[in-house]
N, C-alpha and C. Protein backbone atom coordinates (compact mmCIF):
# COMPACT_ATOMS: atom_id res chain seq x y z
N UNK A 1 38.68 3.80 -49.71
CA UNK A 1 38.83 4.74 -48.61
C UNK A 1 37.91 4.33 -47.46
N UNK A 2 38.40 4.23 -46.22
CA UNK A 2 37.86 3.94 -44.93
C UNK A 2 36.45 5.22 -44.89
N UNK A 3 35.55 4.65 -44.34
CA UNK A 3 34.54 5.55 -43.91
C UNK A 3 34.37 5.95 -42.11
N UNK A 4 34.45 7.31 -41.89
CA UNK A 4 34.60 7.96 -41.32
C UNK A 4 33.43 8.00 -40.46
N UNK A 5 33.13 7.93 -39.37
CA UNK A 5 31.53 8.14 -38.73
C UNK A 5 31.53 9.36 -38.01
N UNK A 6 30.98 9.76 -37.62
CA UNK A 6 30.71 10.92 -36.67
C UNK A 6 29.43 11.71 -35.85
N UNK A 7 29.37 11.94 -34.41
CA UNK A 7 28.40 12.68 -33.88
C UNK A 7 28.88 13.99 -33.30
N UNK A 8 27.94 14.43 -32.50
CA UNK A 8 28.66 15.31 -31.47
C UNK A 8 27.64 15.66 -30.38
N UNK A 9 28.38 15.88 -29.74
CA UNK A 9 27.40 15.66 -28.15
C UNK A 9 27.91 17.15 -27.62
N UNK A 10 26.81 16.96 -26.51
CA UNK A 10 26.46 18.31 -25.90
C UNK A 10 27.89 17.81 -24.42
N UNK A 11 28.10 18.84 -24.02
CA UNK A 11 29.12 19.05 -22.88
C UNK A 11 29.74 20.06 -22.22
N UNK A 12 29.87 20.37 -21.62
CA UNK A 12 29.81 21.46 -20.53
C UNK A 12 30.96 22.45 -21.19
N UNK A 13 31.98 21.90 -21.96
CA UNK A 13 32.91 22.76 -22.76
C UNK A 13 32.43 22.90 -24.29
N UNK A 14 31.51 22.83 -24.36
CA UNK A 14 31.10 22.74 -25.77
C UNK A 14 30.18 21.65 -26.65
N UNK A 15 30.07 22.14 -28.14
CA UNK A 15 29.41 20.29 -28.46
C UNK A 15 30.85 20.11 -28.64
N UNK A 16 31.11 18.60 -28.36
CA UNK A 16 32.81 17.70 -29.09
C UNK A 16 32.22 16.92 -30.44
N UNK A 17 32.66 17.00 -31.16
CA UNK A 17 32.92 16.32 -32.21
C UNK A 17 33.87 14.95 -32.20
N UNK A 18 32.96 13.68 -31.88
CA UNK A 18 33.48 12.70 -32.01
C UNK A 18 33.25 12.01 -33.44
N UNK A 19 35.03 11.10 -33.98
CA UNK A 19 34.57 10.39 -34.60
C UNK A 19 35.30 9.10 -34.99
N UNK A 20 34.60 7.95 -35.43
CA UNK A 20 35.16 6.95 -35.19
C UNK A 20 35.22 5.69 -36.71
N UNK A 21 36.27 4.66 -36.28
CA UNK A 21 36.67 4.24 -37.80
C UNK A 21 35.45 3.04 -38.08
N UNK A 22 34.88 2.31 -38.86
CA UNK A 22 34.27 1.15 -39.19
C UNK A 22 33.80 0.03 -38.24
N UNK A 23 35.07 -0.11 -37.23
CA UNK A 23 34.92 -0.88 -36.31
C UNK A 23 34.08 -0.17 -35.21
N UNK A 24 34.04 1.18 -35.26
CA UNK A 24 33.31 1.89 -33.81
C UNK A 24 34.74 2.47 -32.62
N UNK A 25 36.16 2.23 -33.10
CA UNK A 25 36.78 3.06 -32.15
C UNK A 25 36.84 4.20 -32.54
N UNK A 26 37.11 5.08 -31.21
CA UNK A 26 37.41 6.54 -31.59
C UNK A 26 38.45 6.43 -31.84
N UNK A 27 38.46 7.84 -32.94
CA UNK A 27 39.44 8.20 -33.79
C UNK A 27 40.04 9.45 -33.43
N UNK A 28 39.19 10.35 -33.17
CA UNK A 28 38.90 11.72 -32.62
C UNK A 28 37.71 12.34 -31.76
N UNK A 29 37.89 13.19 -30.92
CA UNK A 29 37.05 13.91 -29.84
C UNK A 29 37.96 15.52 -29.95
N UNK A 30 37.17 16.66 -30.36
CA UNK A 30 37.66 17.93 -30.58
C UNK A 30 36.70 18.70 -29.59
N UNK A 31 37.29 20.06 -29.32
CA UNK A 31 35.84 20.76 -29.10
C UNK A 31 35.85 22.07 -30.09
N UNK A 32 35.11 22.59 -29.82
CA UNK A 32 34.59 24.24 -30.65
C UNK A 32 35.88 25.04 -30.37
N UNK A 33 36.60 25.25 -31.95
CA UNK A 33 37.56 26.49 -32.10
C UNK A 33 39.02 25.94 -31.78
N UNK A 34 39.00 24.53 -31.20
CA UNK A 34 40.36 23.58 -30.66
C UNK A 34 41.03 23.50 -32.06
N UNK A 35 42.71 24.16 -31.75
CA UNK A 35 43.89 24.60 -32.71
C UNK A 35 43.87 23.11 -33.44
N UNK A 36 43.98 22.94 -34.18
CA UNK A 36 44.16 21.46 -35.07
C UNK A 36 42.59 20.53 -35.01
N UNK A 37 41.72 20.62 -34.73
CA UNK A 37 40.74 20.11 -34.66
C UNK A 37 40.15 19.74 -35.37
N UNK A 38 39.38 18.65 -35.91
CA UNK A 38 39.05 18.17 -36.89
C UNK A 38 37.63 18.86 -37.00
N UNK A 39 37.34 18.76 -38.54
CA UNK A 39 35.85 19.34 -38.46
C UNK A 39 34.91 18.58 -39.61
N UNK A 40 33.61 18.53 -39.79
CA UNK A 40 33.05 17.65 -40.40
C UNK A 40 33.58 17.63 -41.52
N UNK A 41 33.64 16.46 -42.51
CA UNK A 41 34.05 16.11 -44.15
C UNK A 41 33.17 16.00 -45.01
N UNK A 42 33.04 16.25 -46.36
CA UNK A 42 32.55 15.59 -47.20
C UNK A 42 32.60 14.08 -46.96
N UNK A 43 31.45 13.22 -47.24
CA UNK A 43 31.59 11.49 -47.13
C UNK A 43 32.01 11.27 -46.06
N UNK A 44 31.78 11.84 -44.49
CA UNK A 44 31.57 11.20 -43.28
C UNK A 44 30.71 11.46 -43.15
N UNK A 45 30.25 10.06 -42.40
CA UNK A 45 28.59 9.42 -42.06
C UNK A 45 28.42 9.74 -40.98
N UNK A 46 27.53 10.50 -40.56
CA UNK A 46 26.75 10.68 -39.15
C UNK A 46 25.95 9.61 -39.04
N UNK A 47 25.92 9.20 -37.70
CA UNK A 47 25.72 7.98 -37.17
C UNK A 47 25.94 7.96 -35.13
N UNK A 48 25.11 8.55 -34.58
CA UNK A 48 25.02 8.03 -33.23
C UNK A 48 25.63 6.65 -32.60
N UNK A 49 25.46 6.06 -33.55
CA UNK A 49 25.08 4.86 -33.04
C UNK A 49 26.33 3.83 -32.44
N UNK A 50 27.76 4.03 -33.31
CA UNK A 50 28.86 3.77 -33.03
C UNK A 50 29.81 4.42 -31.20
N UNK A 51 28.90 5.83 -31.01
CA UNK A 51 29.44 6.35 -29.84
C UNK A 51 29.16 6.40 -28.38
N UNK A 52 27.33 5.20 -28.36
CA UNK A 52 27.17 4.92 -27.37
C UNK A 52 28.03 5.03 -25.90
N UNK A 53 28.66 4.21 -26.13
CA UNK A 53 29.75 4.21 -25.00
C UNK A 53 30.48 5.34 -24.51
N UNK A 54 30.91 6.34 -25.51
CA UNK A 54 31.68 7.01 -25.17
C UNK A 54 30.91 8.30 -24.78
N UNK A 55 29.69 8.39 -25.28
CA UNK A 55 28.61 9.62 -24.66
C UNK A 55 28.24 8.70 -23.38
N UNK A 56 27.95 7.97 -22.80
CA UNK A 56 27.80 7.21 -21.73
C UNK A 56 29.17 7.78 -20.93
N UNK A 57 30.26 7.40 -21.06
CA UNK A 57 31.16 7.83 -20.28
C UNK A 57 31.55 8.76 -20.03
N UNK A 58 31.54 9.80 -21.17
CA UNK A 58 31.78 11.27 -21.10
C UNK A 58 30.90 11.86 -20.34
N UNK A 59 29.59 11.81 -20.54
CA UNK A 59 28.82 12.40 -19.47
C UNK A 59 28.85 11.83 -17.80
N UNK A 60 29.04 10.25 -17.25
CA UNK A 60 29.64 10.44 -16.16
C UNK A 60 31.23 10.85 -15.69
N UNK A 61 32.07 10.93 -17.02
CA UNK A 61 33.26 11.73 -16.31
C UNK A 61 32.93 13.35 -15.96
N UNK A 62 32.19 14.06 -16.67
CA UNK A 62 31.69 15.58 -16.49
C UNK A 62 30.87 15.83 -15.04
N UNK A 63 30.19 14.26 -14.53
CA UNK A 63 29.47 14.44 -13.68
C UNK A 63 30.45 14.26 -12.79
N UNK A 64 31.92 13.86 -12.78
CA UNK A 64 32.64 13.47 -11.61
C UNK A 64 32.51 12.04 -11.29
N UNK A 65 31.82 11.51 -12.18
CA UNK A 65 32.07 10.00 -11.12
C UNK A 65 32.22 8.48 -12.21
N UNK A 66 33.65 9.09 -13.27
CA UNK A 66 34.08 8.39 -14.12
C UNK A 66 35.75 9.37 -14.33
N UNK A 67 36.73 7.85 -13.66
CA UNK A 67 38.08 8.24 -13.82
C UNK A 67 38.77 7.80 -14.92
N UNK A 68 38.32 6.89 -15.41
CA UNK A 68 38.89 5.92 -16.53
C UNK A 68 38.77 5.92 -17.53
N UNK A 69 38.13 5.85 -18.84
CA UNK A 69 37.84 5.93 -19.94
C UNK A 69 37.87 4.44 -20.72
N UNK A 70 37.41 3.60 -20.74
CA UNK A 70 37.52 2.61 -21.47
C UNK A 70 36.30 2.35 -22.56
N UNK A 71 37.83 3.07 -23.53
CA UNK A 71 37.24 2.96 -25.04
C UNK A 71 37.73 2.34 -25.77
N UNK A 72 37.55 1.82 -27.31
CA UNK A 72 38.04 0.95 -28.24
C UNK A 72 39.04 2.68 -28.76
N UNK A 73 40.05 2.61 -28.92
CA UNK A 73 40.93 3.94 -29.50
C UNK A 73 41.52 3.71 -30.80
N UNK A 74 41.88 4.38 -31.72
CA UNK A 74 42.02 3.99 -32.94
C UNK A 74 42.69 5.42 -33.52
N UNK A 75 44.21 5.55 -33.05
CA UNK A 75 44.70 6.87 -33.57
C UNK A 75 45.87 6.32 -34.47
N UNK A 76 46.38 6.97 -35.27
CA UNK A 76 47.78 7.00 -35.90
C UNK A 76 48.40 7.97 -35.73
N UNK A 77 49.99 7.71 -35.23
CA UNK A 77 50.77 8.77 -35.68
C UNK A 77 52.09 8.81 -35.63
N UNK A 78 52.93 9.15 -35.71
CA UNK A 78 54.50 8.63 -36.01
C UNK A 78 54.96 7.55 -34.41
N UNK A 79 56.01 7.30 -34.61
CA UNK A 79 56.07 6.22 -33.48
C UNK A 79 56.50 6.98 -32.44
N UNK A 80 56.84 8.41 -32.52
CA UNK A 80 57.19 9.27 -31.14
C UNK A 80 56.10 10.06 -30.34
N UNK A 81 54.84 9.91 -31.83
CA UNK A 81 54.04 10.44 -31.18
C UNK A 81 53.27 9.46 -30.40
N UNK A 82 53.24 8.37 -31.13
CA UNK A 82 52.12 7.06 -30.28
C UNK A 82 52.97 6.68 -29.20
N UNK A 83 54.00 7.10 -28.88
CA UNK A 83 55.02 6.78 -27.54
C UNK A 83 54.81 7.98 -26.58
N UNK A 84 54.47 9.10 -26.87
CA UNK A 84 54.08 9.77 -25.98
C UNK A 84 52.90 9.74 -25.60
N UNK A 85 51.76 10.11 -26.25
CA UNK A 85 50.60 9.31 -26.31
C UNK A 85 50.02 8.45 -25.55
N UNK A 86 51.12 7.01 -25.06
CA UNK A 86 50.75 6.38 -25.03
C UNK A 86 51.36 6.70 -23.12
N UNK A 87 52.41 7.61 -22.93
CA UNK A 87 52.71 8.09 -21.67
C UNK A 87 51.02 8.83 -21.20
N UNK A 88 50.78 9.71 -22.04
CA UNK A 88 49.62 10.11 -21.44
C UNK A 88 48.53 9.26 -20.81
N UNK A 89 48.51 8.79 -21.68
CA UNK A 89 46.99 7.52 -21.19
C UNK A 89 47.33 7.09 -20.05
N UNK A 90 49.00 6.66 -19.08
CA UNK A 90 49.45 6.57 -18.26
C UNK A 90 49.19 7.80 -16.96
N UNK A 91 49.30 8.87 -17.29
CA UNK A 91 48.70 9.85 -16.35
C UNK A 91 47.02 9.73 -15.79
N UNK A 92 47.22 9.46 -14.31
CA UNK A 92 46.09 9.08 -13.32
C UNK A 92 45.34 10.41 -13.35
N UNK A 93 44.04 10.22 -13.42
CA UNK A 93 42.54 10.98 -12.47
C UNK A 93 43.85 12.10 -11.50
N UNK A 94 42.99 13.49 -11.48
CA UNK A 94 43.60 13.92 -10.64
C UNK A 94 45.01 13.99 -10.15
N UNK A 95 46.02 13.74 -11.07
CA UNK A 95 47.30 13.82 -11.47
C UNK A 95 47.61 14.78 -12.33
N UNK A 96 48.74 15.26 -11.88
CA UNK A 96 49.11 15.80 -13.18
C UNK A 96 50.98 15.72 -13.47
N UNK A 97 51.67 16.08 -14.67
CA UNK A 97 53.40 15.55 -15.00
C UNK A 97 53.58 17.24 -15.89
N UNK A 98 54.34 16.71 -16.04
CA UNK A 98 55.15 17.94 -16.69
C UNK A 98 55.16 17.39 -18.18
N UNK A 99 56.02 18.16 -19.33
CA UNK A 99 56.17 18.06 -20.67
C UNK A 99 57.99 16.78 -20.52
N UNK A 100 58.23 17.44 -19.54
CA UNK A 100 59.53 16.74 -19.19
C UNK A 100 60.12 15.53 -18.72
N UNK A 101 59.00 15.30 -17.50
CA UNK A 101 58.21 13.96 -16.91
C UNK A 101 58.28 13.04 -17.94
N UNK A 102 57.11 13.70 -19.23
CA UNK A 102 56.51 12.65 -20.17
C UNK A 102 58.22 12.47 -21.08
N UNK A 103 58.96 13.14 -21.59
CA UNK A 103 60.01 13.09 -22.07
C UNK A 103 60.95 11.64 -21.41
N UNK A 104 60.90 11.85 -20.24
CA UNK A 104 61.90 10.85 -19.50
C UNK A 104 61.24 9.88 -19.28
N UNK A 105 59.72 9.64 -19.40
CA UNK A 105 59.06 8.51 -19.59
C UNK A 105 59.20 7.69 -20.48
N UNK A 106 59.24 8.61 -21.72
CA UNK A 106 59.56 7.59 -23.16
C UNK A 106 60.85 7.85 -23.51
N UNK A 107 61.78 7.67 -22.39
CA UNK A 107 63.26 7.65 -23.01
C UNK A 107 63.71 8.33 -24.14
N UNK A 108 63.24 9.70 -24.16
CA UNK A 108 63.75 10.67 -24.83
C UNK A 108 64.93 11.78 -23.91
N UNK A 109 65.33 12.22 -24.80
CA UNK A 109 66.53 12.73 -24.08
C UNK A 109 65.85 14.41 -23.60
N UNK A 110 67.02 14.62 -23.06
CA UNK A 110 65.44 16.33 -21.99
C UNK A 110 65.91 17.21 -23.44
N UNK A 111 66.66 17.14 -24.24
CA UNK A 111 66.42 18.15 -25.27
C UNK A 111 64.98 17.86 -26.38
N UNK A 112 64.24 17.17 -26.00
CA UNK A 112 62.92 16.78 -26.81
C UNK A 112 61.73 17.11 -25.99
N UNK A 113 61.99 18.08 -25.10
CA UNK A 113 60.76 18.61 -24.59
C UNK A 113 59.99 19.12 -25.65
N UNK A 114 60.32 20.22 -26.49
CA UNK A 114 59.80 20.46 -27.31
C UNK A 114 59.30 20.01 -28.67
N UNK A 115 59.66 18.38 -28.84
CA UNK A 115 58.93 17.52 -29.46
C UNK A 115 58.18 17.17 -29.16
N UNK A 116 58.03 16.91 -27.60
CA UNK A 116 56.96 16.19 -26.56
C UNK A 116 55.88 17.03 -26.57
N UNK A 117 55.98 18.59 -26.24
CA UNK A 117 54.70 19.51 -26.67
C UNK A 117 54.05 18.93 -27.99
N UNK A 118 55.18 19.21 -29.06
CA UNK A 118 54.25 19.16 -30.81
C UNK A 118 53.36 17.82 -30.60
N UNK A 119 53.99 17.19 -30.00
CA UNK A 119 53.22 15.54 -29.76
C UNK A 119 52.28 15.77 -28.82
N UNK A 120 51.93 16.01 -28.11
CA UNK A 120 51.05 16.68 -27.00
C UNK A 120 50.02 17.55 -27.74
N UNK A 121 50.26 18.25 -28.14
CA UNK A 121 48.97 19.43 -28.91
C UNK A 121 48.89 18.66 -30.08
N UNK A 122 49.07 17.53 -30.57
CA UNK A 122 48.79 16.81 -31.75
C UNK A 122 47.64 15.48 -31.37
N UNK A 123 47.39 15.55 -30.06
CA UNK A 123 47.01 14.70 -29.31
C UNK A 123 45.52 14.74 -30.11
N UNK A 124 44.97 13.69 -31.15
CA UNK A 124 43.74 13.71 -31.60
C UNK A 124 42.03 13.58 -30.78
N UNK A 125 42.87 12.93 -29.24
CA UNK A 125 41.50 12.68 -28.57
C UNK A 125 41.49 13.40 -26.95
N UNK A 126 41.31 14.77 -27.37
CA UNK A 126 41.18 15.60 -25.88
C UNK A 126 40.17 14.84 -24.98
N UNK A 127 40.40 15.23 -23.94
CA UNK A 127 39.86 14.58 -22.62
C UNK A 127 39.64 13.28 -22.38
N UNK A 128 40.26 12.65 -23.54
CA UNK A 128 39.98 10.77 -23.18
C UNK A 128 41.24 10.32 -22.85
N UNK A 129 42.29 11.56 -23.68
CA UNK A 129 43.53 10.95 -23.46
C UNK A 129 43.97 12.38 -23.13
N UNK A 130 44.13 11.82 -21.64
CA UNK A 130 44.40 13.62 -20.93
C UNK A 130 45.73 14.61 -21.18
N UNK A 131 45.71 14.92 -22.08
CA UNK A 131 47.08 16.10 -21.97
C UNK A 131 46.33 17.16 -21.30
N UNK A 132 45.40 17.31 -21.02
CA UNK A 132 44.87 18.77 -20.22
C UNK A 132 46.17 18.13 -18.72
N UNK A 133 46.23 17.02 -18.58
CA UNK A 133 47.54 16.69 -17.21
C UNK A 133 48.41 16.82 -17.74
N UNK A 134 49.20 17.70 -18.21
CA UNK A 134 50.33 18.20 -18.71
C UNK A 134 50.70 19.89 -18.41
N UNK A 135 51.20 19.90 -17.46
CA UNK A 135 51.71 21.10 -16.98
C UNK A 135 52.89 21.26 -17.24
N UNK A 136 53.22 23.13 -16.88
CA UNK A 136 54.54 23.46 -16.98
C UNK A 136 55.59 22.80 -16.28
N UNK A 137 57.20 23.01 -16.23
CA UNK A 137 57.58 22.27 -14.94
C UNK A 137 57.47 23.11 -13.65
N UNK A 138 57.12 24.42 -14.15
CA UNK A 138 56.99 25.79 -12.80
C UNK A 138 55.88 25.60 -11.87
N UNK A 139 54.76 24.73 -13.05
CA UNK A 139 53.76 24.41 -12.47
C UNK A 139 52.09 25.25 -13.18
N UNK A 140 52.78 26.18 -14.30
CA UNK A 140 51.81 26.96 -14.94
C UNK A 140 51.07 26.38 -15.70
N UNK A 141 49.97 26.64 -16.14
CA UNK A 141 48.85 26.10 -17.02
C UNK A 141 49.64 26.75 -18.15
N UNK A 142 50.62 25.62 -19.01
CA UNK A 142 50.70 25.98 -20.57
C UNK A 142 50.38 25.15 -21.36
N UNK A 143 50.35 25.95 -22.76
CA UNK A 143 49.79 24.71 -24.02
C UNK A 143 48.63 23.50 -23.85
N UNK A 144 46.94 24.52 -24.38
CA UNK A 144 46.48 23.44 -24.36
C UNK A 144 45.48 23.77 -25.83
N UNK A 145 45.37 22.76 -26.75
CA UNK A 145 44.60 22.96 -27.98
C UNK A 145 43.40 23.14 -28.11
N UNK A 146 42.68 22.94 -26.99
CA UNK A 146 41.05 23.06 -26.94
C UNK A 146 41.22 24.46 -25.97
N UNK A 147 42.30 25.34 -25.85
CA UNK A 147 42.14 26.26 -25.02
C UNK A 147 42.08 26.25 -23.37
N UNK A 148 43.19 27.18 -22.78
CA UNK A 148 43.89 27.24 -21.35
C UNK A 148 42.58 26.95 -20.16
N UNK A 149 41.24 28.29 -20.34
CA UNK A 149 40.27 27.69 -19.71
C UNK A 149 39.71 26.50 -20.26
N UNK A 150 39.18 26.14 -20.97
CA UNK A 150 39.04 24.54 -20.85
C UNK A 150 39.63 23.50 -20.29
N UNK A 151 41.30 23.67 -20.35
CA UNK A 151 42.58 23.34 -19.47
C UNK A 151 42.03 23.25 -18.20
N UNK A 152 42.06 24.32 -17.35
CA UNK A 152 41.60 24.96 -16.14
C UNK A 152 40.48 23.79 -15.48
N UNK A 153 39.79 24.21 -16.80
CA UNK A 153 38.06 23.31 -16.17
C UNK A 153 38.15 22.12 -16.01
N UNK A 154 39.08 21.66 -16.53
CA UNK A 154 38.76 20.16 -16.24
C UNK A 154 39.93 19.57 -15.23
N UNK A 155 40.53 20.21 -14.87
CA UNK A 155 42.29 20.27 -13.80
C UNK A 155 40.95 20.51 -12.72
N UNK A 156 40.10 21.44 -12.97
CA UNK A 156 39.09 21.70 -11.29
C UNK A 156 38.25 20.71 -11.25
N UNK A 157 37.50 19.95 -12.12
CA UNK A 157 36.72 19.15 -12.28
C UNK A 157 37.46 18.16 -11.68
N UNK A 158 38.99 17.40 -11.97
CA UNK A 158 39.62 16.43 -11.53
C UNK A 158 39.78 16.78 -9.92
N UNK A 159 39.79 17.68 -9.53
CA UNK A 159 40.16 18.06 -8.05
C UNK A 159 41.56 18.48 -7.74
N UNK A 160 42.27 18.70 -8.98
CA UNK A 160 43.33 19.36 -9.31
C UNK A 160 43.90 20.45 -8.67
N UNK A 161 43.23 21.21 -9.26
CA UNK A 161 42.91 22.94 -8.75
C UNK A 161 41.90 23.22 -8.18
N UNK A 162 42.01 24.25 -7.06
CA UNK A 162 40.54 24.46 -6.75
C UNK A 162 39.50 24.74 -7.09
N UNK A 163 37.89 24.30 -6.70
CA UNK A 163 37.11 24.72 -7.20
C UNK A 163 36.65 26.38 -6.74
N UNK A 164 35.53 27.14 -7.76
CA UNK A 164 35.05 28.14 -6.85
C UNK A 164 34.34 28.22 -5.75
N UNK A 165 34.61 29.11 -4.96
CA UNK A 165 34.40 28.95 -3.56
C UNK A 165 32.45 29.24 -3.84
């Protein structure tokens, strides 16, 4: 059995629970109370030391002055989900698409919107791989697994939505 690493860092939405495979990619990034979220295991190793980078980057994306994310990533999941998935990582800084968008991106037909959600809220690495840029097509803040304000916060943080006055 693969060994599991894990930290968790302090962040303006919470601590996140990162964790990553042998080699040092992330595997997962959750926050506090996020619907499907992973949570510590028996026989995963805490270990700082693998997430350098990604506490480095996370804290200048929170500060605003990190659009990109370049991390080693290391997810599995059926081939519709790593195809949507892999639409997301495609969504720019300060952008945002619809559930429908991402559908016609990966040449799914528009009756798989609602596969594209389950694949979307299945999304193992919040805020690295942005589905918080996944809006309604009306334009409403729906479906987000780490929760709608958290959604919110980081759509204002991107320059999305407005900030408070």
């Amino acid at each position: 059995m693969e060994t599991t690493y894990w930290t968790d860092l302090a962040a303006p939405l919470g601590r996140l629970l990162l964790t990553a495979d042998p080699d040092g990619a992330l595997t997962s990034l959750s926050v506090p109370g996020q619907k499907g979220g992973r949570v510590v295991q028996d026989g995963w190793r805490h270990d700082p030391g693998p997430f350098r980078a990604a506490g480095e980057q996370l804290a200048a994306y929170f500060a605003g002055e990190l659009k990109d994310f370049r991390l080693p990533l290391s997810t599995h999941g059926t081939e519709f989900r790593e195809r949507v998935w892999a639409a997301l990582d495609s969504v720019p800084y300060g952008a945002t698409t619809t559930y429908g968008e991402i559908a016609a991106r990966i040449g799914a037909p528009r009756a798989a919107v609602r596969a594209v959600g389950g694949a979307i809220g299945a999304n193992p690495l919040l805020i690295v791989r942005p589905c918080h840029r996944v809006i309604g097509a009306d334009g409403s803040m729906t479906g987000y697994a780490g929760g709608l304000e958290r959604k919110v916060w980081l759509l204002t943080l991107e320059g999305v939505l407005p900030g408070p006055d």
